[in-house]
Protein backbone atom coordinates (compact mmCIF):
# COMPACT_ATOMS: atom_id res chain seq x y z
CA UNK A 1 7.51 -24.87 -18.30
CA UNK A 2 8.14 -21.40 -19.82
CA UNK A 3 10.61 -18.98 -18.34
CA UNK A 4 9.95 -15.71 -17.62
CA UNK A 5 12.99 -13.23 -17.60
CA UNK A 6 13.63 -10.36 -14.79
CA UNK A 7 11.94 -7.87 -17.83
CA UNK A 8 8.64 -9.99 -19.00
CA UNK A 9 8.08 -9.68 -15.16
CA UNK A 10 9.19 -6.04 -15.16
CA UNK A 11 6.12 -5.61 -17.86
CA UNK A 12 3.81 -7.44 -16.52
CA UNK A 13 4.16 -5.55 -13.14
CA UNK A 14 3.58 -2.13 -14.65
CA UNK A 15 0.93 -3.08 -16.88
CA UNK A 16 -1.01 -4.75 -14.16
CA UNK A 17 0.08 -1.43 -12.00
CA UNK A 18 -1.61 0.77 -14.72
CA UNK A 19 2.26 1.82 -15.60
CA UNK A 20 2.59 1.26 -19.26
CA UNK A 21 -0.43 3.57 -19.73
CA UNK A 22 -2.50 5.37 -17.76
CA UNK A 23 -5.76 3.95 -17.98
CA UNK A 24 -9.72 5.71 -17.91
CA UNK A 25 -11.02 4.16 -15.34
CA UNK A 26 -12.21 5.53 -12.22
CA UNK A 27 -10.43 5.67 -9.04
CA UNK A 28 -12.98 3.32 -7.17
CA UNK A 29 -12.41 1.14 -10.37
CA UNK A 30 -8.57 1.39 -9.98
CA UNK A 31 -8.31 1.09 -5.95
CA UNK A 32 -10.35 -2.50 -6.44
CA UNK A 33 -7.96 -3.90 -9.17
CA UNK A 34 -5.16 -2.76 -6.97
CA UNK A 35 -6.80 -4.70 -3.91
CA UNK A 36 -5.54 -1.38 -1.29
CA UNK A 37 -3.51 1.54 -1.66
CA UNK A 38 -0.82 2.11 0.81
CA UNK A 39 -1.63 5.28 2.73
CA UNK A 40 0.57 5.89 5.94
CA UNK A 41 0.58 9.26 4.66
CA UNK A 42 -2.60 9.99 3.19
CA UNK A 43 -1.63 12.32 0.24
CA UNK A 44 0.65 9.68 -1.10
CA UNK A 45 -2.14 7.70 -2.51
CA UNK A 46 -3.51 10.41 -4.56
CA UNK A 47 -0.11 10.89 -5.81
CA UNK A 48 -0.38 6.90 -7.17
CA UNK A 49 -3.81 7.54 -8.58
CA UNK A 50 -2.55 10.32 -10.61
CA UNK A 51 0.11 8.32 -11.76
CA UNK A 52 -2.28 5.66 -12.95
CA UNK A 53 -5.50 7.71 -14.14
CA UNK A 54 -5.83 10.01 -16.94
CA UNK A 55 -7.04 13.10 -15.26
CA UNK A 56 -7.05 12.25 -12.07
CA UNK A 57 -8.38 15.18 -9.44
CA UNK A 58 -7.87 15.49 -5.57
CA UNK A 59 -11.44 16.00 -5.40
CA UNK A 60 -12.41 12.51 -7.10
CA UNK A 61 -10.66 10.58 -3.87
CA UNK A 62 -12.07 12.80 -1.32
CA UNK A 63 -15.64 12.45 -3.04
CA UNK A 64 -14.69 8.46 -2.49
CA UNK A 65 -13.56 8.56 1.27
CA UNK A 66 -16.24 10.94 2.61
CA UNK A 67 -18.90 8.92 0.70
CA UNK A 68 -17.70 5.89 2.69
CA UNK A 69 -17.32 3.92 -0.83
CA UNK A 70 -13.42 3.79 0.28
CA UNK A 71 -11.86 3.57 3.90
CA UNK A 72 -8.63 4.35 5.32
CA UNK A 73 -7.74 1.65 7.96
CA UNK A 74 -4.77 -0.79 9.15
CA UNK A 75 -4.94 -3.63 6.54
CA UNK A 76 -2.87 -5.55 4.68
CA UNK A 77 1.10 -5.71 6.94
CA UNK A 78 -0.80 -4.06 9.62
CA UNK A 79 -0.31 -0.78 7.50
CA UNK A 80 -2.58 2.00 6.95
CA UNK A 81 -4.45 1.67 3.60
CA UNK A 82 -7.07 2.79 1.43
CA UNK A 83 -9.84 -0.21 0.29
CA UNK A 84 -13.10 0.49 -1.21
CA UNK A 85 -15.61 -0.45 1.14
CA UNK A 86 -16.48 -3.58 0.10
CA UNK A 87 -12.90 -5.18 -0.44
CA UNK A 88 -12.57 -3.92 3.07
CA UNK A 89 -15.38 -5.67 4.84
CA UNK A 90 -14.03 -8.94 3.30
CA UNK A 91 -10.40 -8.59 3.55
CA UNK A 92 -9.79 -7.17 7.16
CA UNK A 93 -11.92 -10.52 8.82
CA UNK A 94 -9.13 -12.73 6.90
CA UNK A 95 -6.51 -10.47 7.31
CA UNK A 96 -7.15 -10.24 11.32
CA UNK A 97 -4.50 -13.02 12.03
CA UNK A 98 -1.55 -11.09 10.37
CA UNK A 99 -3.08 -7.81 12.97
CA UNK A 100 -3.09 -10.03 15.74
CA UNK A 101 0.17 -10.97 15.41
CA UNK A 102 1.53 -7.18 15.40
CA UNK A 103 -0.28 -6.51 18.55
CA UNK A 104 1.06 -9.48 20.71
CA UNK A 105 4.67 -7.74 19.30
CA UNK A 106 6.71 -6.45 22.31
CA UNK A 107 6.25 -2.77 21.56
CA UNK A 108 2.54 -3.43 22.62
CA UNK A 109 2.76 -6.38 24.72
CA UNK A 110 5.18 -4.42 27.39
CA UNK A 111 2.66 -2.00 28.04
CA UNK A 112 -0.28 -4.48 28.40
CA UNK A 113 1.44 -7.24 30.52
CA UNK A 114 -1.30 -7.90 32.98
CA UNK A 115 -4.28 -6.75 30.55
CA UNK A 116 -6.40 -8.91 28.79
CA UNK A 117 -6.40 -8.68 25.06
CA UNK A 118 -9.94 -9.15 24.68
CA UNK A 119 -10.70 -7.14 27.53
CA UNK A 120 -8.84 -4.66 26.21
CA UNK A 121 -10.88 -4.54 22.69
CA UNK A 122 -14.43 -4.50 24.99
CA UNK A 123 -13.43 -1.47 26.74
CA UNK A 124 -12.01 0.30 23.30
CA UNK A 125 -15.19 -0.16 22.21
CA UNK A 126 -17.18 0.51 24.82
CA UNK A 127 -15.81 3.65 25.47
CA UNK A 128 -16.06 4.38 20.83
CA UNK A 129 -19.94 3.71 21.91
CA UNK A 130 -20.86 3.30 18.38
CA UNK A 131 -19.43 6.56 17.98
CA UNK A 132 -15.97 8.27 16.89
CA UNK A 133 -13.84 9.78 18.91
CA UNK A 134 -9.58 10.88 17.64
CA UNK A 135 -7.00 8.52 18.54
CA UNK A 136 -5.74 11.46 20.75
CA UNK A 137 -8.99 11.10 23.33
CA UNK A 138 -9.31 7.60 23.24
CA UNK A 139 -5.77 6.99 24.57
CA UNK A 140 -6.52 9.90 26.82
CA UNK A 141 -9.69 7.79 28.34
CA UNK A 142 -7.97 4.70 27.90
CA UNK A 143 -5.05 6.05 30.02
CA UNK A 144 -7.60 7.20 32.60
CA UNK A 145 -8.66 3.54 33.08
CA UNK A 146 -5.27 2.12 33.38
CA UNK A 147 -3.33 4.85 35.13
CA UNK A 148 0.64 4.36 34.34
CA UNK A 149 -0.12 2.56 30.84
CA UNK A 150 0.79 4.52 27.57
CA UNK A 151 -2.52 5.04 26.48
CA UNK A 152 -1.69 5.86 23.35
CA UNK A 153 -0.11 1.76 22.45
CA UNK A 154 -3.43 1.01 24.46
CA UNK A 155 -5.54 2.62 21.30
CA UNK A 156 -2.87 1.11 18.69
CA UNK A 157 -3.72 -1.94 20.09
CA UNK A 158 -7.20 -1.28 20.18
CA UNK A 159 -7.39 -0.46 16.66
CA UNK A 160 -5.17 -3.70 15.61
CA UNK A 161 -7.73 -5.94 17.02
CA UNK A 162 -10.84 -5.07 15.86
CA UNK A 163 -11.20 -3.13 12.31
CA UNK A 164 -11.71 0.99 13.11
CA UNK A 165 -11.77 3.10 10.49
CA UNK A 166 -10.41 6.66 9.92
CA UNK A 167 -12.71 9.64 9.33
CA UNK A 168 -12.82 10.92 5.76
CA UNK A 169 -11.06 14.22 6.99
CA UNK A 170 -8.00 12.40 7.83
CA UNK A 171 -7.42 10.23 4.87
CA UNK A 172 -7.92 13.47 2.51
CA UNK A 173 -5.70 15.27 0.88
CA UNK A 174 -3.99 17.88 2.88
CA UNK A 175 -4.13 16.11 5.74
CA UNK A 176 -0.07 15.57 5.77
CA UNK A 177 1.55 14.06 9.38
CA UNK A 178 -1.39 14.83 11.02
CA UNK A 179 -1.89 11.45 13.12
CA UNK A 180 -2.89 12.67 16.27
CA UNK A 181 -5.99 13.99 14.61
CA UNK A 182 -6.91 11.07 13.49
CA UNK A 183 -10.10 10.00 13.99
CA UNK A 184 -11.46 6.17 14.42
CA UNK A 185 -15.21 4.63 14.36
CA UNK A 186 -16.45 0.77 14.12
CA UNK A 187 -16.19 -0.03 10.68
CA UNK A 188 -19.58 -1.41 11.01
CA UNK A 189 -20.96 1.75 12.29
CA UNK A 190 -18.96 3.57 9.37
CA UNK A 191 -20.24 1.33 6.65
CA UNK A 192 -23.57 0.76 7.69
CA UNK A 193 -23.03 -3.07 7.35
CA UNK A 194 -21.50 -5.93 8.74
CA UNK A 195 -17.72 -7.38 8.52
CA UNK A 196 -17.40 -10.50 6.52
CA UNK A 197 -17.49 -14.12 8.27
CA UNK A 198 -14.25 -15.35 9.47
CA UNK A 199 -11.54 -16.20 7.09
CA UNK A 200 -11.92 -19.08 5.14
CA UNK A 201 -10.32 -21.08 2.58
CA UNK A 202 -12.35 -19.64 -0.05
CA UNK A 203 -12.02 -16.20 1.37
CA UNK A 204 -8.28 -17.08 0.71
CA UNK A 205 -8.30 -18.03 -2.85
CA UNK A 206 -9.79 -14.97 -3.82
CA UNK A 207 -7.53 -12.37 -1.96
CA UNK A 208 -4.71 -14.71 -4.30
CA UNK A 209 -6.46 -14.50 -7.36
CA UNK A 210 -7.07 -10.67 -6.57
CA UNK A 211 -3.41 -10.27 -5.58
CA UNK A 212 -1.89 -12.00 -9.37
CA UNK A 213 -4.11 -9.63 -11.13
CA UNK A 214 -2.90 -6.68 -10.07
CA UNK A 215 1.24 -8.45 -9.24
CA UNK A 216 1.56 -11.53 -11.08
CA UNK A 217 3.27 -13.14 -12.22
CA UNK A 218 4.61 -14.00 -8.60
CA UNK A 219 5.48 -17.00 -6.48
CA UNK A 220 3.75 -17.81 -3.49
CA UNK A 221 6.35 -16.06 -0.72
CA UNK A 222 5.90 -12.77 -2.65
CA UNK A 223 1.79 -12.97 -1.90
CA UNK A 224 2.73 -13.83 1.81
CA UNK A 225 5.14 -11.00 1.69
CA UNK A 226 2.61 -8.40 0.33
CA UNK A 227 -0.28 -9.68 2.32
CA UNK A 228 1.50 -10.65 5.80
CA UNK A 229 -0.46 -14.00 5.91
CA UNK A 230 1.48 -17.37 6.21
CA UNK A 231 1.21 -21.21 5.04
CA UNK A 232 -0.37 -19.89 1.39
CA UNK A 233 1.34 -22.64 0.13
CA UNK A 234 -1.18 -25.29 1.23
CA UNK A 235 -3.71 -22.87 -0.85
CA UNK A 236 -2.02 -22.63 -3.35
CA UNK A 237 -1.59 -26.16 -3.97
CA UNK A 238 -5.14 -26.57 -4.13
CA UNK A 239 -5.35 -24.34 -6.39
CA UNK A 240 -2.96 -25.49 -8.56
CA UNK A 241 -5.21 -26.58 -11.22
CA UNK A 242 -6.91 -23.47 -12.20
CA UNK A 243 -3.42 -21.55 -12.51
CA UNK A 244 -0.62 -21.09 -15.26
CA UNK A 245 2.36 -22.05 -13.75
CA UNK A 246 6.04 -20.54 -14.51
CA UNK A 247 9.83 -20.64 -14.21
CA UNK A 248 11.46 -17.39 -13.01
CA UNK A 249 14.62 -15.94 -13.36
CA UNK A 250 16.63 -17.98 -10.82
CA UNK A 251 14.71 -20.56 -11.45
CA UNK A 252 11.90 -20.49 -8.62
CA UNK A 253 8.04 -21.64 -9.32
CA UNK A 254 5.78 -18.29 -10.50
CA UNK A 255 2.00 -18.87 -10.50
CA UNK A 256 -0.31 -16.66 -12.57
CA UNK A 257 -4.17 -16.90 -13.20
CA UNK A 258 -4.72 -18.70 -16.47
CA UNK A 259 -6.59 -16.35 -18.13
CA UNK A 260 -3.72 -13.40 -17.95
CA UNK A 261 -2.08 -11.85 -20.86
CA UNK A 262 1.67 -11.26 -20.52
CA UNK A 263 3.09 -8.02 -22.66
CA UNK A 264 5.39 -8.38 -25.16
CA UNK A 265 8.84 -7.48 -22.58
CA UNK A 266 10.12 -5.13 -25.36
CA UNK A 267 6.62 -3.02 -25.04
CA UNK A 268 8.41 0.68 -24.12
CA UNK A 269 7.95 1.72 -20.55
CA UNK A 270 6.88 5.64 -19.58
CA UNK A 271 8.59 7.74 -17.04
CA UNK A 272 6.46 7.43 -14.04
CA UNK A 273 7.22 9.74 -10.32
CA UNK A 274 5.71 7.06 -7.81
CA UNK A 275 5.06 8.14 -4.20
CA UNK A 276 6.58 7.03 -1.16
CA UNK A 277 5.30 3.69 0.06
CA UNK A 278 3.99 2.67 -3.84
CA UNK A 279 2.62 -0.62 -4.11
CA UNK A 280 4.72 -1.87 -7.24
CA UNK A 281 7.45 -1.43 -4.95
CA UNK A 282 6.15 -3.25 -2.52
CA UNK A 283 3.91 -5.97 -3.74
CA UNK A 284 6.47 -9.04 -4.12
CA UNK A 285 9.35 -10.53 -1.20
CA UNK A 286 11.77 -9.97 -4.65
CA UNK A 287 11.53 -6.65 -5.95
CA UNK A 288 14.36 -7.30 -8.26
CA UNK A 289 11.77 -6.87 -11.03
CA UNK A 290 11.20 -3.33 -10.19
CA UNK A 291 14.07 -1.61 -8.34
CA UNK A 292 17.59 -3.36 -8.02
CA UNK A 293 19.23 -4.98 -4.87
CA UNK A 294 22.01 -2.05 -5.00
CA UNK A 295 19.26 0.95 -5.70
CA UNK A 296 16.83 -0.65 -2.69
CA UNK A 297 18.96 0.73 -0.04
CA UNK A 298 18.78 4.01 -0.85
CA UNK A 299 15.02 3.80 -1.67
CA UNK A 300 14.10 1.67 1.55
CA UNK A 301 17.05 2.41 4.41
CA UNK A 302 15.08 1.87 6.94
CA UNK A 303 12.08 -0.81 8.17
CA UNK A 304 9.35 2.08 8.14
CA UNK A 305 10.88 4.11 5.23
CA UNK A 306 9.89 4.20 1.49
CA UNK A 307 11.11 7.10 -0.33
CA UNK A 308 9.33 8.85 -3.79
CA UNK A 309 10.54 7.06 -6.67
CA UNK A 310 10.62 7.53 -10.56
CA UNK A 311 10.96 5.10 -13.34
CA UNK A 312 12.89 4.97 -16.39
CA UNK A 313 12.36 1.80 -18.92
CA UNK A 314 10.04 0.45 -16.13
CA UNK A 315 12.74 -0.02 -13.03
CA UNK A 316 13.49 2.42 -10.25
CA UNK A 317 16.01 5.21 -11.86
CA UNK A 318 16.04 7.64 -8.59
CA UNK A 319 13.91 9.55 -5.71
CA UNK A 320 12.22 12.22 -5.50
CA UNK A 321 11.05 15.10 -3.02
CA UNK A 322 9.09 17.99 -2.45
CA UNK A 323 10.02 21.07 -0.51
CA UNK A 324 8.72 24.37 -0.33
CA UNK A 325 7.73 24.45 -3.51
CA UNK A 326 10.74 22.72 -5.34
CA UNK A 327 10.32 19.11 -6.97
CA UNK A 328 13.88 17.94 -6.65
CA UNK A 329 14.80 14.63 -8.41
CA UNK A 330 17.76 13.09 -7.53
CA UNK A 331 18.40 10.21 -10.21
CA UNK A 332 21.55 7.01 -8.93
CA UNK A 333 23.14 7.49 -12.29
CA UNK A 334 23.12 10.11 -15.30
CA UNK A 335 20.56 10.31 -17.23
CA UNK A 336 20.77 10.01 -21.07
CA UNK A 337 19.38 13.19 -22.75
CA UNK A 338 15.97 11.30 -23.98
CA UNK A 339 14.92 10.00 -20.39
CA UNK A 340 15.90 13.09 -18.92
CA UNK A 341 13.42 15.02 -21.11
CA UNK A 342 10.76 12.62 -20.68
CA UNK A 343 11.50 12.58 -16.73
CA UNK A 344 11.73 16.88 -16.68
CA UNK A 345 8.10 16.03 -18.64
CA UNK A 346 6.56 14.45 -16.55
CA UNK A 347 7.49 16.34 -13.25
CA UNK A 348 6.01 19.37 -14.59
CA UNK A 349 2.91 17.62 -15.12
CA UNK A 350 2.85 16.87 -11.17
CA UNK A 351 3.98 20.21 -9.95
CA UNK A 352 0.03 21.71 -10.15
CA UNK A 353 -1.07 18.89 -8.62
CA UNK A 354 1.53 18.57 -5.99
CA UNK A 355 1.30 22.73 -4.78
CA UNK A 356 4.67 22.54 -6.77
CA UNK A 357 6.71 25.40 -8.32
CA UNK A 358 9.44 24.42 -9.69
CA UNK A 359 11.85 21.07 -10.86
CA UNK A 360 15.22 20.97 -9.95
CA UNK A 361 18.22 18.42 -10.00
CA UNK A 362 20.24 17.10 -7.11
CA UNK A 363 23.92 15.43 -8.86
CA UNK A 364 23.37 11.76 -8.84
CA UNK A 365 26.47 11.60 -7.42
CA UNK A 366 24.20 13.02 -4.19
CA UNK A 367 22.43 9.95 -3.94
CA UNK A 368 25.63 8.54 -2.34
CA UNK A 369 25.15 10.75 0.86
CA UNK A 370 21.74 8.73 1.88
């Protein structure tokens, strides 16, 4: 069995990301092969488009969301995420487990004890009426029915169990922190069409296969991590024959589909500012082959936090951040002249599309203070 070392996975990852190169193809085209964007904060995913498409325009994503071809909604981790429409209505039915199990957590459950779950969902729904209403007014009405309750984990709940989706207005750029304002509808009302069937064991395969072509190669607790789903293992055994099958650094079993190419490790890897929340960083239980153990605590120091990142030679160099105006990068160790020209580069490439002004340069020795 061939071994793969921490950099042919370190390729692999950004060329499957769209990282080595930026690639032509459209957004829609790009979203699909990436399965879902992460999008707690809606402008974030433009930033990864533009990161990953030559050319890439605000306006193209926004055409996408108000369009209805993509959707903003809680998917994959229970997190907000873009999908195009399609993956959506497929994914969220096999997904709904992983939702399910977020809901009955104790941050919901304390403010439900005594509600039905189900119940719950019939009046959310009934009260949506096939229409949209913010997530503001339906905890307001919801808190009307069930005076004392925090309506506002009564429409989390509500929106855990059964797939809403976000109005186009609040997954578009500008849109920045505004949650309150967002808005939810029946994603069947939104898309015109109905959810897939329940989940199924085909249903499964394919949200594997999707997930190697955009992260493999990867074993089978990084899919679990990046999905949220659990007991893959049983699928992936019967799948076993129609994947290539490695040896990773430490020695664990990696899985790939049989038809993917690997890059040569010594292809050269462009600088690359990623946004908070970016899937490469994300997409695997070890994310040694992107960002180091020592570097992932001041990236990710808390459970809900993901900071801006850039890459040098493919791994995570430092973090970045906007403010009034000012792209500040703040890289965990000097920089040699070379990759700090090609990093300087590339930020003023994202400072039009950002509303930026200027780059500037925190010490690395500043990165300590996180």
């Amino acid at each position: 069995m061939t071994t793969l070392s921490l950099r042919a996975l370190n390729r692999a990852l950004m060329d499957r990301q769209f990282l080595l190169g930026r690639t032509d193809r459209t957004p829609l085209e790009v979203i699909g092969r990436l399965v879902a964007l992460q999008a707690q904060e809606p402008n974030w995913a433009y930033v990864g488009l533009w990161s990953r498409i030559h050319a890439f325009t605000q306006s193209e994503l926004t055409a996408l969301l108000e369009d209805r071809q993509v959707v903003r909604s809680a998917l994959l981790r229970s997190t907000q995420h873009l999908a195009a429409a399609d993956d959506f209505r497929r994914l969220r039915p096999l997904l709904q487990p992983v939702l399910d199990r977020t809901a009955g957590s104790p941050h919901f459950t304390r403010n439900t004890t005594g509600l039905d779950a189900a119940s719950l969902v019939a009046e959310g729904l009934d009260l949506l009426a096939g229409g949209t209403l913010s997530r503001k007014e339906l905890a307001r009405r919801l808190t009307e029915r069930h005076p004392g309750r925090d309506g506002r984990i009564l429409a989390g709940q509500v929106e855990l169990r059964t797939p809403l989706v976000h109005g186009a207005a609040t997954g578009a750029w500008g849109s920045w922190g505004n949650r309150s304002a967002v808005s939810v509808t029946p994603a069947e009302v939104w898309l015109g069409q109905p959810m897939a069937t329940a989940a199924t064991a085909t249903a499964a395969k394919e949200l594997i296969r999707r997930y190697l072509a955009a992260f493999g190669p990867a074993g089978v607790k990084d899919v679990q991590a990046w999905c949220g789903l659990t007991r893959l293992g049983e699928v992936v055994t019967d799948m076993r024959a129609e994947l290539r099958h490695y040896s990773g650094p430490d020695g664990g079993d990696l899985i790939d589909l049989a038809d993917a190419e690997l890059p040569d490790p010594e292809t050269l890897a462009p600088v690359r500012l990623l946004p908070a929340f970016d899937n490469a960083l994300l997409g695997h239980a070890d994310r040694t082959r992107v960002i180091s153990d020592e570097d992932r605590k001041w990236v990710m120091p808390g459970q809900a936090q993901v900071r801006p990142t850039f890459l040098v030679d493919g791994w995570v160099h430092g973090t970045w951040s906007l403010d009034a105006g000012t792209l500040r990068l703040t890289p965990f160790r000097p920089l040699c002249a070379t990759d700090r020209a090609a990093l300087e580069q590339e930020a003023d490439r994202l400072l039009p599309f950002v509303g930026g002004r200027v780059v500037s340069y925190s010490d690395p020795v500043a990165a300590q203070s996180y």
